[in-house]
N, C-alpha and C. Protein backbone atom coordinates (compact mmCIF):
# COMPACT_ATOMS: atom_id res chain seq x y z
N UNK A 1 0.82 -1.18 0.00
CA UNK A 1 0.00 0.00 0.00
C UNK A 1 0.87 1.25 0.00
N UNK A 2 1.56 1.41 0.92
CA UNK A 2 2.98 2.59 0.97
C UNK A 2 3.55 2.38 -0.20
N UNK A 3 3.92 1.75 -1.03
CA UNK A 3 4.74 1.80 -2.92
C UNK A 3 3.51 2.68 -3.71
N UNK A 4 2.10 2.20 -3.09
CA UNK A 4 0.98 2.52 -4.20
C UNK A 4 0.82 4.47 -4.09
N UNK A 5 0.82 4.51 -2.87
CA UNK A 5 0.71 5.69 -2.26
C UNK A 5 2.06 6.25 -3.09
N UNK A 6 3.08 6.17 -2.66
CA UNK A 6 4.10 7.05 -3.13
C UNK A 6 4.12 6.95 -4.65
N UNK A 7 4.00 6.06 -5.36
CA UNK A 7 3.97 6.34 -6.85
C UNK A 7 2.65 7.45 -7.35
N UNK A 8 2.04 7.36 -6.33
CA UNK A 8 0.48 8.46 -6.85
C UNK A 8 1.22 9.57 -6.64
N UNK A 9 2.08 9.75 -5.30
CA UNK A 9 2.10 11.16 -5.39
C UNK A 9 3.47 11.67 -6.32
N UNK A 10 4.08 10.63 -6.70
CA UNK A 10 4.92 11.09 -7.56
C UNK A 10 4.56 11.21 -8.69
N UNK A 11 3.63 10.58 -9.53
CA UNK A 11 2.15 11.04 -10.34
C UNK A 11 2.15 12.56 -10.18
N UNK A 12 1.68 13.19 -9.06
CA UNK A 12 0.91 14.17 -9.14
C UNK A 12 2.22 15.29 -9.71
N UNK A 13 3.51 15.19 -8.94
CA UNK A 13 4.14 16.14 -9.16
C UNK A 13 4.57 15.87 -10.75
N UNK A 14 4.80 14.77 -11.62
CA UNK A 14 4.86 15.06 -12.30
C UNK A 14 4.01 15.64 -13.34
N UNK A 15 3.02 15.51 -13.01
CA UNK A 15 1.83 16.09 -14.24
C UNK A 15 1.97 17.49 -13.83
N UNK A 16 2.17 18.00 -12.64
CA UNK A 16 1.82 19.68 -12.52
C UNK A 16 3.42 19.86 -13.06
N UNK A 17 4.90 19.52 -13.22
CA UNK A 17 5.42 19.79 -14.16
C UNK A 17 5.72 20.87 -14.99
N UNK A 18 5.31 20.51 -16.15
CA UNK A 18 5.28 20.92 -17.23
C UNK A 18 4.58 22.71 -17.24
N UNK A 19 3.76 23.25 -16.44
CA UNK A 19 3.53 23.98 -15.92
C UNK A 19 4.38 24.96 -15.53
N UNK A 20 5.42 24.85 -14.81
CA UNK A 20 6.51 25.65 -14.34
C UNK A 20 7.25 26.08 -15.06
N UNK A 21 7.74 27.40 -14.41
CA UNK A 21 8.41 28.14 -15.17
C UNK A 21 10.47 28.55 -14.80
N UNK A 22 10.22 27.57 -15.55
CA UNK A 22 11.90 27.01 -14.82
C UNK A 22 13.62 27.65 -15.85
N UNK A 23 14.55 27.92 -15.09
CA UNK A 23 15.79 27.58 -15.79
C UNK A 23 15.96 28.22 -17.32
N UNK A 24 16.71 27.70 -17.93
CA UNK A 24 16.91 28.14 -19.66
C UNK A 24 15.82 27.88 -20.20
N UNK A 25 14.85 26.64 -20.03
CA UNK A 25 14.16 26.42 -20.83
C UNK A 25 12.71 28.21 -21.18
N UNK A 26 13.10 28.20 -20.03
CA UNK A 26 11.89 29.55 -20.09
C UNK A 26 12.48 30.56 -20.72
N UNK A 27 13.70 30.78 -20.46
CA UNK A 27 14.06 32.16 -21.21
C UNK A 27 14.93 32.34 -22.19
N UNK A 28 15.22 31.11 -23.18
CA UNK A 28 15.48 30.63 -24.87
C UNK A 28 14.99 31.88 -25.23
N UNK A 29 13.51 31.97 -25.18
CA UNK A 29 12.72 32.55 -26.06
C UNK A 29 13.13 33.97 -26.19
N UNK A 30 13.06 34.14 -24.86
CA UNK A 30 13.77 36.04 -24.37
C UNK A 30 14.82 36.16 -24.55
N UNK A 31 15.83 34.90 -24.70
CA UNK A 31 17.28 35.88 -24.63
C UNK A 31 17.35 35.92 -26.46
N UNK A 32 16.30 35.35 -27.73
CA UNK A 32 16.39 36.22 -28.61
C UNK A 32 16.04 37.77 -29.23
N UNK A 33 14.71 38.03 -28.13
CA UNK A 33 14.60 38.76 -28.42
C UNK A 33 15.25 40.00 -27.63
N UNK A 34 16.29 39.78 -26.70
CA UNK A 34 17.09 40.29 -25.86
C UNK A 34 18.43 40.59 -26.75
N UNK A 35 18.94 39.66 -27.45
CA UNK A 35 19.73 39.40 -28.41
C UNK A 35 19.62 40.57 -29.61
N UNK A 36 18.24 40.86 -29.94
CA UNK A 36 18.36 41.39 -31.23
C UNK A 36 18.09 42.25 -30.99
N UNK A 37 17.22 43.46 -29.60
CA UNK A 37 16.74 44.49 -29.34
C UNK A 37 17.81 45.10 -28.23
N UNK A 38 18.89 44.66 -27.44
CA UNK A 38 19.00 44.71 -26.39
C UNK A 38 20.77 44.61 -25.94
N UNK A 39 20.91 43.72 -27.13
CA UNK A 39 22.78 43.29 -26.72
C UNK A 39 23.43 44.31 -27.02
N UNK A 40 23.07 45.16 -28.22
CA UNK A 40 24.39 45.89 -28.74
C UNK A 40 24.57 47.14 -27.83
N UNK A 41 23.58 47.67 -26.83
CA UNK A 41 23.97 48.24 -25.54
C UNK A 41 24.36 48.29 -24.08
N UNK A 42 24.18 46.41 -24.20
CA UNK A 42 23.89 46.33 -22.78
C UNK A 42 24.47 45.12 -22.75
N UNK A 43 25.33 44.74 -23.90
CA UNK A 43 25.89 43.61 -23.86
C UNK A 43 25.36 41.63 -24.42
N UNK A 44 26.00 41.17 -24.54
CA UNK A 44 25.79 39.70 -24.61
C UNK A 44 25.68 39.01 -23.45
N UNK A 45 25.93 39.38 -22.40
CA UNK A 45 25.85 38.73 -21.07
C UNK A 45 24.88 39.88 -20.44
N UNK A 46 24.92 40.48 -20.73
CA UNK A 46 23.62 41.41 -19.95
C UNK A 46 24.77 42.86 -18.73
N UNK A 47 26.00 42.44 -19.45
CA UNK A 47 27.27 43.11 -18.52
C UNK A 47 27.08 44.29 -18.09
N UNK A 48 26.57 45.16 -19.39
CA UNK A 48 26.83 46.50 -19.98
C UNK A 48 27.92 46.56 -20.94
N UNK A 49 27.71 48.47 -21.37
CA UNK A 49 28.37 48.48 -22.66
C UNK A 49 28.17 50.27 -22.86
N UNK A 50 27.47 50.41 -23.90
CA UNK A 50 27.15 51.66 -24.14
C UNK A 50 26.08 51.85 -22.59
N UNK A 51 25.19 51.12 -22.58
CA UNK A 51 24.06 51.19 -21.56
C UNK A 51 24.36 50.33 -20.25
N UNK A 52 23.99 50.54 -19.33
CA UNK A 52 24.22 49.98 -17.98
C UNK A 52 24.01 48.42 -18.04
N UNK A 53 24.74 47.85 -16.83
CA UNK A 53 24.49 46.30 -16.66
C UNK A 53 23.29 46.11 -16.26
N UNK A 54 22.64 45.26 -16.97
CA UNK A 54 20.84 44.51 -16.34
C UNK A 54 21.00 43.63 -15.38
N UNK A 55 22.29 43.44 -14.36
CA UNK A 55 22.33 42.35 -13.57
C UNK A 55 23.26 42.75 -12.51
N UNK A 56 23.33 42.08 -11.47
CA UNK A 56 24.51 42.65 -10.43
C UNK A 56 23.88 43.79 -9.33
N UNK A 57 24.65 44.18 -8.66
CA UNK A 57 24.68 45.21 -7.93
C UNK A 57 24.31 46.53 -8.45
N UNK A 58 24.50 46.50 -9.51
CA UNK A 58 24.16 48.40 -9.88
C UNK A 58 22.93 48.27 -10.37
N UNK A 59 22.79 47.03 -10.86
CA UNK A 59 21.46 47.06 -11.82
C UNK A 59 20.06 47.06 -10.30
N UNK A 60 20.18 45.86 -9.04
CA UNK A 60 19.66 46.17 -8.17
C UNK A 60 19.69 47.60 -7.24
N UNK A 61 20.74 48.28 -7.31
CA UNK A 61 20.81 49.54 -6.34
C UNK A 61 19.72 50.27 -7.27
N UNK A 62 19.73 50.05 -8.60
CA UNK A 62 18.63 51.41 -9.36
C UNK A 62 17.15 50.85 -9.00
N UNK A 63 16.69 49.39 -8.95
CA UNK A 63 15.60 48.84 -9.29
C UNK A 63 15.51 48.11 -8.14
N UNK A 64 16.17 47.87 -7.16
CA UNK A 64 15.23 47.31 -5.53
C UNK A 64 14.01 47.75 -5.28
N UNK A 65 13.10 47.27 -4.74
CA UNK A 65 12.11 48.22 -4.22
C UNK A 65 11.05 48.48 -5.28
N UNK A 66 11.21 48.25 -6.29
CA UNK A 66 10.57 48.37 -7.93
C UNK A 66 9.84 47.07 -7.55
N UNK A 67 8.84 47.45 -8.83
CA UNK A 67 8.02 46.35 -9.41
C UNK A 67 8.82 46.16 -10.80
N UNK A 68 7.93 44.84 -11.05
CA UNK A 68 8.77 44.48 -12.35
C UNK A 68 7.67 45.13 -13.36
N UNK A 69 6.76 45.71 -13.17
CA UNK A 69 5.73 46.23 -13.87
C UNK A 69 6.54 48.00 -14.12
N UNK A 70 6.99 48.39 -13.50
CA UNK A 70 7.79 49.64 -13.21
C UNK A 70 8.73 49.25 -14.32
N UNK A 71 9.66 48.61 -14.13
CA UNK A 71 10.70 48.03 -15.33
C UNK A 71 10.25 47.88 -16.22
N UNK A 72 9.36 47.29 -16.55
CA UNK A 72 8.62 47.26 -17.96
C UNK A 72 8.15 48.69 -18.72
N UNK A 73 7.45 48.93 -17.75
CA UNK A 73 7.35 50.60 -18.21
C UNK A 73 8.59 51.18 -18.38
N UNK A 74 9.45 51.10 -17.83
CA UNK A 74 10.47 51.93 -18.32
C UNK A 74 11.30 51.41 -19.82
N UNK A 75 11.32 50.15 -19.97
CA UNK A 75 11.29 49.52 -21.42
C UNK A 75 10.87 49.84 -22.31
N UNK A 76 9.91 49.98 -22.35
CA UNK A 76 8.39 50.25 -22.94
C UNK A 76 8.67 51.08 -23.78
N UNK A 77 9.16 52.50 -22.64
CA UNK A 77 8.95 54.04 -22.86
C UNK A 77 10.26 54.38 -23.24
N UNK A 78 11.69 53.88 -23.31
CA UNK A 78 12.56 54.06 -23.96
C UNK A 78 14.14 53.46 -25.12
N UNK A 79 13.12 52.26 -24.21
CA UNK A 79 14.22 51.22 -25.05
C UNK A 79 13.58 50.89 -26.47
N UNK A 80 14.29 49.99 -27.62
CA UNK A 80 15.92 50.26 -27.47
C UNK A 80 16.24 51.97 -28.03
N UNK A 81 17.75 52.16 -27.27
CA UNK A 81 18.00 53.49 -27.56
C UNK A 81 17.36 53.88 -29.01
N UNK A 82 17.56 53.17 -30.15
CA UNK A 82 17.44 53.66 -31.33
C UNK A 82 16.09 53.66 -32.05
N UNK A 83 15.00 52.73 -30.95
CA UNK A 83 13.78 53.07 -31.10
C UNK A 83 12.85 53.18 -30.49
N UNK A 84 12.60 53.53 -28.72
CA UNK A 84 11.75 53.80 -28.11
C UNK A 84 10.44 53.15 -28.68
N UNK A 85 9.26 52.09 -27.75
CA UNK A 85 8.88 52.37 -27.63
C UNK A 85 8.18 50.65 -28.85
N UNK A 86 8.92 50.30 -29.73
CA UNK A 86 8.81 49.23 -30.58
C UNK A 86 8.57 48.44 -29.77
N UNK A 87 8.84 48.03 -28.66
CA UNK A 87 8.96 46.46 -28.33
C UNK A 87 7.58 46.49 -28.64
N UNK A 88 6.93 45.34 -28.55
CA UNK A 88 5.94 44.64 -28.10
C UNK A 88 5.46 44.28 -26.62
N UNK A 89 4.34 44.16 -26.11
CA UNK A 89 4.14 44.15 -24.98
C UNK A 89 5.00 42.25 -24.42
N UNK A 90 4.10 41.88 -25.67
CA UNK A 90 4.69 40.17 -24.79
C UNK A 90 6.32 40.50 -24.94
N UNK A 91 7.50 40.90 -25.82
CA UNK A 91 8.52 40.74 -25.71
C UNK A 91 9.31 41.70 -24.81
N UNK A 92 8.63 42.37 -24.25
CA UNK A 92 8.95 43.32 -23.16
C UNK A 92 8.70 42.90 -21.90
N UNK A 93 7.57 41.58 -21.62
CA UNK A 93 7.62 40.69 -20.22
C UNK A 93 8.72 39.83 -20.60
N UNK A 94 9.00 39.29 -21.90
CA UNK A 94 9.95 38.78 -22.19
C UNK A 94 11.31 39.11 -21.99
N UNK A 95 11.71 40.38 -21.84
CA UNK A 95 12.75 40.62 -21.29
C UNK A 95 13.46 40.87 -20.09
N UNK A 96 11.60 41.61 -19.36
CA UNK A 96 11.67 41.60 -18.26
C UNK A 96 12.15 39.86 -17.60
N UNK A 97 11.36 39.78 -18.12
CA UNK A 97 11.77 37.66 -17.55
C UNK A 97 12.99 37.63 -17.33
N UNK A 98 13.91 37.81 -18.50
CA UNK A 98 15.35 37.68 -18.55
C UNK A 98 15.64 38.20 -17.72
N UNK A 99 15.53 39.31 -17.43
CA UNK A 99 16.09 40.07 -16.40
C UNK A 99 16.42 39.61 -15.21
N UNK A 100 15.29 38.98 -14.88
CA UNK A 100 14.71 38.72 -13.36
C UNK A 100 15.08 37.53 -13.68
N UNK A 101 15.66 36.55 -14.27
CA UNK A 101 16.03 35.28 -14.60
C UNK A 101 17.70 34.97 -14.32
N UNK A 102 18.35 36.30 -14.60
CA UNK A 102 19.38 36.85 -14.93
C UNK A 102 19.97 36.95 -13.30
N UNK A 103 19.43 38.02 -12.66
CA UNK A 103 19.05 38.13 -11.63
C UNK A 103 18.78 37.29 -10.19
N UNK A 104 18.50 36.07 -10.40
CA UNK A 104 18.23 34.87 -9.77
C UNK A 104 17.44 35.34 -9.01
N UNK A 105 15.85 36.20 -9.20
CA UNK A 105 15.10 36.35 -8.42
C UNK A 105 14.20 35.51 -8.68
N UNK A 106 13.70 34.96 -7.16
CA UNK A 106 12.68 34.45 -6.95
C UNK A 106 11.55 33.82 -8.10
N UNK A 107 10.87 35.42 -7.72
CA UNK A 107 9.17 35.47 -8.41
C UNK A 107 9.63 35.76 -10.02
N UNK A 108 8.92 35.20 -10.74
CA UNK A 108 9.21 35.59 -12.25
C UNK A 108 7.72 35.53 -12.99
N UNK A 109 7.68 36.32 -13.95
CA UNK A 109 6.46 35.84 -14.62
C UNK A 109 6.16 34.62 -15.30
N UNK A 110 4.92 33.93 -15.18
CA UNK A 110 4.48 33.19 -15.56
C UNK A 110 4.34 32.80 -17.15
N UNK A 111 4.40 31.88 -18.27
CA UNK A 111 3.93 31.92 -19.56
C UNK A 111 3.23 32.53 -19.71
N UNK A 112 3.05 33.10 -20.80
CA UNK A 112 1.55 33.97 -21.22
C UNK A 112 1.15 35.13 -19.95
N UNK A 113 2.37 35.75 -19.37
CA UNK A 113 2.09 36.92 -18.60
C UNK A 113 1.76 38.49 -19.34
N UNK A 114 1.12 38.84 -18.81
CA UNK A 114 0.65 40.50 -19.27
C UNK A 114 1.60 41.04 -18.35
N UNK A 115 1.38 42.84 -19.48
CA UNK A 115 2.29 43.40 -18.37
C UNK A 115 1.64 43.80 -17.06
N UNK A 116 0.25 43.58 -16.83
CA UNK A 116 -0.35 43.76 -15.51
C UNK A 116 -0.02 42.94 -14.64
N UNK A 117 0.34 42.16 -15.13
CA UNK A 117 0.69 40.49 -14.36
C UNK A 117 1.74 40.63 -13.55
N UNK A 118 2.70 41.77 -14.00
CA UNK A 118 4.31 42.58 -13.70
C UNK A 118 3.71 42.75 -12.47
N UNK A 119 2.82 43.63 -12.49
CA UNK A 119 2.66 44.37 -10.76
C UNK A 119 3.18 43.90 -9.93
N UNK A 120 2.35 42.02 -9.67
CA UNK A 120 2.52 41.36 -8.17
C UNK A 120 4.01 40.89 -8.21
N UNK A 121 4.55 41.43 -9.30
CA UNK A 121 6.41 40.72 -8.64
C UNK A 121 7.34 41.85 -8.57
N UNK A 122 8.04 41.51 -7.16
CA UNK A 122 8.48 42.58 -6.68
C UNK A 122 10.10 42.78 -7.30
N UNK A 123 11.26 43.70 -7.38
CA UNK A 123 12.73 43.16 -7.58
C UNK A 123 13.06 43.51 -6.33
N UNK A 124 13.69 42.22 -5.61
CA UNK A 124 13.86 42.09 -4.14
C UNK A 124 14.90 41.30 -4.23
């Protein structure tokens, strides 16, 4: 009975799975469009360059205390230098993702997040 039991619940975790929003596999998607909107100022590693580092210590001293919905808006409204304002909404949670992926924070957005969705995660 205890084998039957533990294989159910190892059942369960695997079906909820696929669900999560984990590791590289989640942010493939973002680091192209990070890649093509985003590197030639701020680097291939996210270091800096022309534009500040998206990761580390300086990047948290500007954005602690922020929402990631705040970051987005500020994306939004000026990036990339050479075109304000192009991204797209999904590739702009998309970067935000990276960011916060980048970052090794916690809370991250979910698949198929809006940028309202930004609000409830904090950069902490």
């Amino acid at each position: 009975m205890l084998n039957r039991m533990a294989f159910l619940a190892v059942g369960v975790v695997v079906a909820a799975a696929p669900s999560l929003v984990t590791g590289q596999e989640a942010s493939a998607p973002n680091r192209a469009v990070y890649d093509s909107a985003c590197s030639s100022c701020h680097g291939p590693t996210m270091g800096g360059g022309h534009g500040p580092p998206l990761h580390g210590e300086t990047f948290m001293e500007k954005w602690r205390g922020k929402t990631a919905a705040e970051l987005a808006s500020y994306i939004q409204m000026t990036m990339p230098a050479d075109s304000p304002g192009s991204l797209t909404d999904e590739d702009t949670v998309g970067i935000v993702d990276l960011i916060i992926h980048e970052n090794r924070l916690a809370a991250r957005p979910k698949a198929g997040a809006s940028l309202k969705d930004l609000e409830q995660i904090k950069i902490d």
